[in-house]
Structures are given as C-alpha cells and as structure tokens.
N, C-alpha and C. Protein backbone atom coordinates (compact mmCIF):
# COMPACT_ATOMS: atom_id res chain seq x y z
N UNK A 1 -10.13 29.28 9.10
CA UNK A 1 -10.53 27.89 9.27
C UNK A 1 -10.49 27.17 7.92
N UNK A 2 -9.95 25.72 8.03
CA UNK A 2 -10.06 25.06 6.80
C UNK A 2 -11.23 24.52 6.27
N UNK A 3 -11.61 24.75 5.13
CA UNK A 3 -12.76 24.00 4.68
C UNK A 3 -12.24 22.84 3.77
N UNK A 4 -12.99 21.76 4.64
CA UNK A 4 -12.77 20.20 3.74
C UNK A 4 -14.12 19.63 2.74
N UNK A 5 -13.98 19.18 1.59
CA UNK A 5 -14.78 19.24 0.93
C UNK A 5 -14.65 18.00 0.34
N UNK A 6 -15.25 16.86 0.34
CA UNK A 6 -15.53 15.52 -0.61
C UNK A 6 -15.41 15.53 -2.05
N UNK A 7 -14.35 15.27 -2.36
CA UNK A 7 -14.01 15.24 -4.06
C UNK A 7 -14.97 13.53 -4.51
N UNK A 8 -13.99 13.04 -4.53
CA UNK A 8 -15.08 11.37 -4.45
C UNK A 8 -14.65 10.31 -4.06
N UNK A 9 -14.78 9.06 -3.74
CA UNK A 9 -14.33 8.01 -3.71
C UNK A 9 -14.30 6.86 -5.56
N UNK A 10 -12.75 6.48 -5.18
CA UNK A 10 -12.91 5.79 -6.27
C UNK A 10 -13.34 4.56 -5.83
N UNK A 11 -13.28 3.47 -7.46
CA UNK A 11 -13.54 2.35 -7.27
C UNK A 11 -12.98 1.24 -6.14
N UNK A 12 -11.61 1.79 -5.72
CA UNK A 12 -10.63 0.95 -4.89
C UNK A 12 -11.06 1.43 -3.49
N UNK A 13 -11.87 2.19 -3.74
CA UNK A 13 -12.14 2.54 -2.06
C UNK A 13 -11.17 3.51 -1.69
N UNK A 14 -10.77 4.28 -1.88
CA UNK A 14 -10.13 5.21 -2.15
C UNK A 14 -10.62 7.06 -1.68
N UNK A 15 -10.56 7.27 -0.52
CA UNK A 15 -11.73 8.77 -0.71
C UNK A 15 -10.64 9.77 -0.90
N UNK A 16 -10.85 10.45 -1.70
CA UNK A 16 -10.13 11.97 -1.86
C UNK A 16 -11.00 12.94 -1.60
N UNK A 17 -10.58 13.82 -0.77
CA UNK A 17 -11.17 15.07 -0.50
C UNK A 17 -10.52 16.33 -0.90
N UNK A 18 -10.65 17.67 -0.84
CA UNK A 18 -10.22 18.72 -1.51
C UNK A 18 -10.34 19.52 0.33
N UNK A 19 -9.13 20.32 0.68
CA UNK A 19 -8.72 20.75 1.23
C UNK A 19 -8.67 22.36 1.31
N UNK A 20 -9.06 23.64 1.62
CA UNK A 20 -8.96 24.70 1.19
C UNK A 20 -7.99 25.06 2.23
N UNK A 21 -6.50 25.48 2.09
CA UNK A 21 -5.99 25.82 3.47
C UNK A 21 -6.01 27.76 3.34
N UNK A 22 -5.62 27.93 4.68
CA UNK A 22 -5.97 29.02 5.07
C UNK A 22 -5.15 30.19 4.62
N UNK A 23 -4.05 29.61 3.70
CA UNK A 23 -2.51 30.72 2.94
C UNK A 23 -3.39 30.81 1.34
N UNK A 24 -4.28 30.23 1.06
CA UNK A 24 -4.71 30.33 -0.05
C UNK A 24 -4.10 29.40 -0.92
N UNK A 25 -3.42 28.24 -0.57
CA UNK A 25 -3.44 27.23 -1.02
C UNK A 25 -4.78 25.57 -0.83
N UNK A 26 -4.18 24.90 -1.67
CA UNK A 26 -5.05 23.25 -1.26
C UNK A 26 -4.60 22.51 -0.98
N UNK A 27 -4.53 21.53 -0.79
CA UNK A 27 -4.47 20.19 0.14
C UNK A 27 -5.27 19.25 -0.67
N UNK A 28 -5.13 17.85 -1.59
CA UNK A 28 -5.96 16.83 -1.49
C UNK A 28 -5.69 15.54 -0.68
N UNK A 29 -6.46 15.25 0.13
CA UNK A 29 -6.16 14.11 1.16
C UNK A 29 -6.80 12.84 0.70
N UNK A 30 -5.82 11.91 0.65
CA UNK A 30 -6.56 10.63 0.13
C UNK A 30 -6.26 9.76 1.57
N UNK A 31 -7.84 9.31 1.83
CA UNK A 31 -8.02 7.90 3.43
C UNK A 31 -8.11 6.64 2.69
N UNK A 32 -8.01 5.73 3.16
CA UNK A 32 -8.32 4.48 2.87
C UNK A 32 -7.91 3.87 4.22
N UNK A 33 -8.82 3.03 4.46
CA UNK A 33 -9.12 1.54 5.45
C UNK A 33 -8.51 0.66 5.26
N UNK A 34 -7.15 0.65 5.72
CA UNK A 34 -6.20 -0.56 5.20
C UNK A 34 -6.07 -1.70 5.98
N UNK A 35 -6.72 -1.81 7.48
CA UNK A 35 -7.07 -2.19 8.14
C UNK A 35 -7.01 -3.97 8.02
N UNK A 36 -8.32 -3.95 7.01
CA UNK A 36 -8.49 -5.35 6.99
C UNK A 36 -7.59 -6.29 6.10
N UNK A 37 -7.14 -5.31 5.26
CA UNK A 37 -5.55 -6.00 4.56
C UNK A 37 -4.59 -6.46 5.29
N UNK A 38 -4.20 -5.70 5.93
CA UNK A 38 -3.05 -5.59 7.06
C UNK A 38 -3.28 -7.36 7.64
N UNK A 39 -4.59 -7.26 8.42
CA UNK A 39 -4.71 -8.51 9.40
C UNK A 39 -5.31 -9.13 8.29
N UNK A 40 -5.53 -9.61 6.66
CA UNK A 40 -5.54 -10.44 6.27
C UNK A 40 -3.37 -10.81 5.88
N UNK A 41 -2.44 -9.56 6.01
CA UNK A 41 -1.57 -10.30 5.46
C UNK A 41 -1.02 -10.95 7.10
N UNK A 42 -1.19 -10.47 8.05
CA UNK A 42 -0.81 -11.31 9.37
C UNK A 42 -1.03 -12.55 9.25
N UNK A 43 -2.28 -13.15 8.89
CA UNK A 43 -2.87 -14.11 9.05
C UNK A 43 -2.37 -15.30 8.20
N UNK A 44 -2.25 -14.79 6.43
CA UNK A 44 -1.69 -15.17 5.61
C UNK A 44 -0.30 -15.51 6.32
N UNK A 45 0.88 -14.63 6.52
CA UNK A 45 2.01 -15.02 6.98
C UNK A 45 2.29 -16.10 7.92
N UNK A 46 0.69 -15.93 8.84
CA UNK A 46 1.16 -17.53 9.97
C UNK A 46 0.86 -18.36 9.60
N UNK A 47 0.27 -18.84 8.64
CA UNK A 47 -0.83 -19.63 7.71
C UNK A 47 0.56 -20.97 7.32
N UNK A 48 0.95 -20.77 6.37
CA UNK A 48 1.99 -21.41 5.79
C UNK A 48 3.70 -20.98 5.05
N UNK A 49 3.89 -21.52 4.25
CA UNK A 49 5.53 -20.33 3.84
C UNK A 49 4.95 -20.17 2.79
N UNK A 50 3.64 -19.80 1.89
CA UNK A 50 3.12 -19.48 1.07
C UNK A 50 3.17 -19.85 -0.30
N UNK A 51 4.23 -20.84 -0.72
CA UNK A 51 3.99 -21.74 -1.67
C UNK A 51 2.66 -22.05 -2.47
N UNK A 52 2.13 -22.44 -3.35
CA UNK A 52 1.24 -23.46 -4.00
C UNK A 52 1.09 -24.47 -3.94
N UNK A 53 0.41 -25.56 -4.30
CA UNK A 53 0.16 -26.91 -3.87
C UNK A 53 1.58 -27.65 -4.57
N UNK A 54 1.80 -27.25 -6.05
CA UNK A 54 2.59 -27.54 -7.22
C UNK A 54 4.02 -26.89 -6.87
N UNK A 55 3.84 -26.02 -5.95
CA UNK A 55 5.49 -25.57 -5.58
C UNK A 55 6.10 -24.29 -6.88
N UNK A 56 5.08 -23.97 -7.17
CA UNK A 56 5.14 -23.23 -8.86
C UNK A 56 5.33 -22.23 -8.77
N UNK A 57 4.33 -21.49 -8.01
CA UNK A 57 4.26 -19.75 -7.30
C UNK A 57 4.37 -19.76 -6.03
N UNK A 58 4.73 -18.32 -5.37
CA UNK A 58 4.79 -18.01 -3.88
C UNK A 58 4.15 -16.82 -3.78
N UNK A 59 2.99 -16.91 -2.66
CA UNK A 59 2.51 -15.83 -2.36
C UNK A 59 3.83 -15.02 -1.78
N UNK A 60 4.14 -13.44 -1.79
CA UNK A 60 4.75 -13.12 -0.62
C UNK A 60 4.17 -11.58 -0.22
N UNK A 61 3.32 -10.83 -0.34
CA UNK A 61 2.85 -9.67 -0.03
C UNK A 61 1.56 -9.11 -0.93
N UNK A 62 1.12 -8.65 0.31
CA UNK A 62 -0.41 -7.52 -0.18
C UNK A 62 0.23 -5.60 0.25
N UNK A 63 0.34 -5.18 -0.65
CA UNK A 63 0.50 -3.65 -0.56
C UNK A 63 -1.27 -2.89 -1.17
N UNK A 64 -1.23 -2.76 0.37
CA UNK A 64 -2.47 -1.45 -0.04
C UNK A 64 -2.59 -0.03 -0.99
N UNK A 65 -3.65 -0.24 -1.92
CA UNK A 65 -3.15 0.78 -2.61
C UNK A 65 -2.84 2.17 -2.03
N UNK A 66 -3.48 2.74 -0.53
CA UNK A 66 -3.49 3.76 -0.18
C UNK A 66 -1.88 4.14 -0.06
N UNK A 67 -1.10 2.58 0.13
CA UNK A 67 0.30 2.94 0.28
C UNK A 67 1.46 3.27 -1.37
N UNK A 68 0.96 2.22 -1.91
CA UNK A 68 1.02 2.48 -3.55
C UNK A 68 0.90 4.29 -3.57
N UNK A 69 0.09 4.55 -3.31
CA UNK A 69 -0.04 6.30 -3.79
C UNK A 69 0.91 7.25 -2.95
N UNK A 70 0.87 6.81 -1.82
CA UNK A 70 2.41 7.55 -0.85
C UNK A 70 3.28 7.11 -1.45
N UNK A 71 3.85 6.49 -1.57
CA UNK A 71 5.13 5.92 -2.69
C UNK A 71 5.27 7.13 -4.00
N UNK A 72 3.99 6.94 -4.72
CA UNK A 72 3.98 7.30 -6.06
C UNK A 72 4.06 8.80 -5.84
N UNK A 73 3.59 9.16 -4.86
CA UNK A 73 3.53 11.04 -4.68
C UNK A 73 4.57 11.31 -3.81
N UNK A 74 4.99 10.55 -2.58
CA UNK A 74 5.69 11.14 -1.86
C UNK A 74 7.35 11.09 -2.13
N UNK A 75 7.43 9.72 -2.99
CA UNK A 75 8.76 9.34 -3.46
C UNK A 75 9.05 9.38 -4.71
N UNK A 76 8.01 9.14 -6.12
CA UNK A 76 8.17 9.44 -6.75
C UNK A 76 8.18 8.20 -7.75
N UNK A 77 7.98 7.12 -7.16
CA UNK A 77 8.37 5.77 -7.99
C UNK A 77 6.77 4.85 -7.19
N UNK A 78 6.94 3.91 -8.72
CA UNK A 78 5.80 3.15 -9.00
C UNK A 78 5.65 1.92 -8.55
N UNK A 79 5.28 1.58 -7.60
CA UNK A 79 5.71 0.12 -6.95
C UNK A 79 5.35 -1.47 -7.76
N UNK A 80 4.22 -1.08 -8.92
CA UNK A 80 4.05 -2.00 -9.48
C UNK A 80 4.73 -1.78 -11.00
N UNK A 81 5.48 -1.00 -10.95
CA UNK A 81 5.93 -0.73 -12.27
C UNK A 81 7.24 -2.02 -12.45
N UNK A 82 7.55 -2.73 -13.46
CA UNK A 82 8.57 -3.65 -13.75
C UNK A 82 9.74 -2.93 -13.16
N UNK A 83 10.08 -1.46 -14.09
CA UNK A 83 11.47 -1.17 -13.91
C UNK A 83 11.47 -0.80 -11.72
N UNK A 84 10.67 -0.72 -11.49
CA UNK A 84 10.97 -0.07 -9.61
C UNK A 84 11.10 -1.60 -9.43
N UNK A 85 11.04 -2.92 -9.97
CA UNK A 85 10.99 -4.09 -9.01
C UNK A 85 12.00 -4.24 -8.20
N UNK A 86 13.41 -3.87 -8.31
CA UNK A 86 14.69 -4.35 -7.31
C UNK A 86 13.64 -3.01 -5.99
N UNK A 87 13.71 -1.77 -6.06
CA UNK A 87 13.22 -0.71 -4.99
C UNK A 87 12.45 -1.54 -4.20
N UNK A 88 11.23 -2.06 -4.92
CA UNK A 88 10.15 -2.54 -4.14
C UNK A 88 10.98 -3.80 -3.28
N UNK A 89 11.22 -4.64 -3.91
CA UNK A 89 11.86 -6.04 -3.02
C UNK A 89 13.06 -5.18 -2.10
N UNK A 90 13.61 -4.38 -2.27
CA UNK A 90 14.12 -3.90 -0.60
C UNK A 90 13.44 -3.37 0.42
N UNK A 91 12.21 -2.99 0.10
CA UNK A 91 11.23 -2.19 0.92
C UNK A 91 10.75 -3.68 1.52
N UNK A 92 10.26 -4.64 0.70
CA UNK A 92 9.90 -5.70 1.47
C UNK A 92 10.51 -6.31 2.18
N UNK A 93 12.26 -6.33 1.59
CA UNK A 93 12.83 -7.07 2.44
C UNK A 93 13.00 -6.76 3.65
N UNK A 94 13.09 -5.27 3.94
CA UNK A 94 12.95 -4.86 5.45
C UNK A 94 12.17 -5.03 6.17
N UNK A 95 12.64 -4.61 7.72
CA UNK A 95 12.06 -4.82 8.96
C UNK A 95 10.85 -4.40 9.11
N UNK A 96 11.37 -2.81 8.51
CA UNK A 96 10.11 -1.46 8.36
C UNK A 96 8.86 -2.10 7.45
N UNK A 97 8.81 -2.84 6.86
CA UNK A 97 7.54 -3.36 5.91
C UNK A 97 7.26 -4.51 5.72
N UNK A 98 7.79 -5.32 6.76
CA UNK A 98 7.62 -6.89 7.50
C UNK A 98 5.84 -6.98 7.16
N UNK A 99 5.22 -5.79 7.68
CA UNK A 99 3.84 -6.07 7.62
C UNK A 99 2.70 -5.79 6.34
N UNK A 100 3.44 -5.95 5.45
CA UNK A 100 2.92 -6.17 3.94
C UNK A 100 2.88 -7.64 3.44
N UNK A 101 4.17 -8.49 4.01
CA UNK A 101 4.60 -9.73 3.71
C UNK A 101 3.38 -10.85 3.87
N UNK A 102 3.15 -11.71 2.69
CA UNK A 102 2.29 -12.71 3.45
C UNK A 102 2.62 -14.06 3.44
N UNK A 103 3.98 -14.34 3.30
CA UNK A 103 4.54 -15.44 3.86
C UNK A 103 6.23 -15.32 4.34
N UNK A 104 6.90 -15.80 4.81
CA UNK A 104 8.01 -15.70 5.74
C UNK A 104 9.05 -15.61 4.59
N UNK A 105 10.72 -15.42 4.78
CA UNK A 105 11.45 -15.22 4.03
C UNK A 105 11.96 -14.07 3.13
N UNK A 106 12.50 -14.19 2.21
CA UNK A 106 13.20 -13.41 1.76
C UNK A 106 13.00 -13.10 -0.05
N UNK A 107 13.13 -12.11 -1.05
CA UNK A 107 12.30 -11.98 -1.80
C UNK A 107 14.02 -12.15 -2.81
C-alpha cells in the first residue's frame, strides 16, 4: 500500500505531497485549485477584446501556476521565461489552450 504524506503547501497555493510507492521508489504530487482561474479567464474573454482604456496594453491570458510546473517538469521549458516566448504563444494560439485566453484573437 502507498503511503501519502503532506510535504507543504506553498505560498501560491500550491500542495506538494511525498508519495512512498510500493517498488521502493517516490512520487511527489503537486494539486492546486485552478478552478476559479479558469472561470475568471471565461469570464474575462466574454467581457471585452481586452484592450485598455488608452489602447496601450492587451490583456490576453491567465496560466495557472499548477500548469506552469507541468510544463516545467513534464516538458522541460519555462513558460515565463523570455527565451520559451515564441513556445508559449503557440500553446496559446491553439485550440487545446483556448481556455487560458482572456480575451479573443490571436497572439
């Protein structure tokens, strides 16, 4: 049987736990509640085309950090890092991650 064990939660809300699996290896599992991000970027997206009053900046996406860390562990690249910026704007531009976007269009 596996024993799961509470490592901690960080500041971002973030819980990592410690995993004992049963080959005599570990497992750390990180949860996060991305939940209310998600339906704040829905909301955002029907809202307006995300502009500023001044036409200066454009909102266009909220990425949860829980997803930031699948990226960073599972793929290997940094989504807020300068040099990944072309990676990231194809991930947004797709279909598959429509639901990060928080205003309409194209990046």
């Amino acid at each position: 049987m596996s024993v799961r064990v509470p490592l901690f939660v960080g500041s971002t809300g973030i819980r990592h736990d410690w995993l004992d699996n049963e080959d005599g290896t570990y497992t750390v599992l990180s949860e996060y509640d991305a939940e209310p991000i998600l339906d704040r970027n829905k909301a955002l997206a029907n809202h307006n085309d995300g502009y500023s009053p001044s036409r200066e900046m454009r909102r266009v996406a909220s990425i949860p950090l829980i997803l930031w860390l699948k990226w960073l562990q599972d793929e290997g690249w940094d989504a807020f890092a300068p040099e990944c910026a072309d990676r990231l704007r194809r991930k947004l531009n797709s279909s598959e991650y429509m639901w990060l976007r928080t205003a309409p269009g194209k990046l």
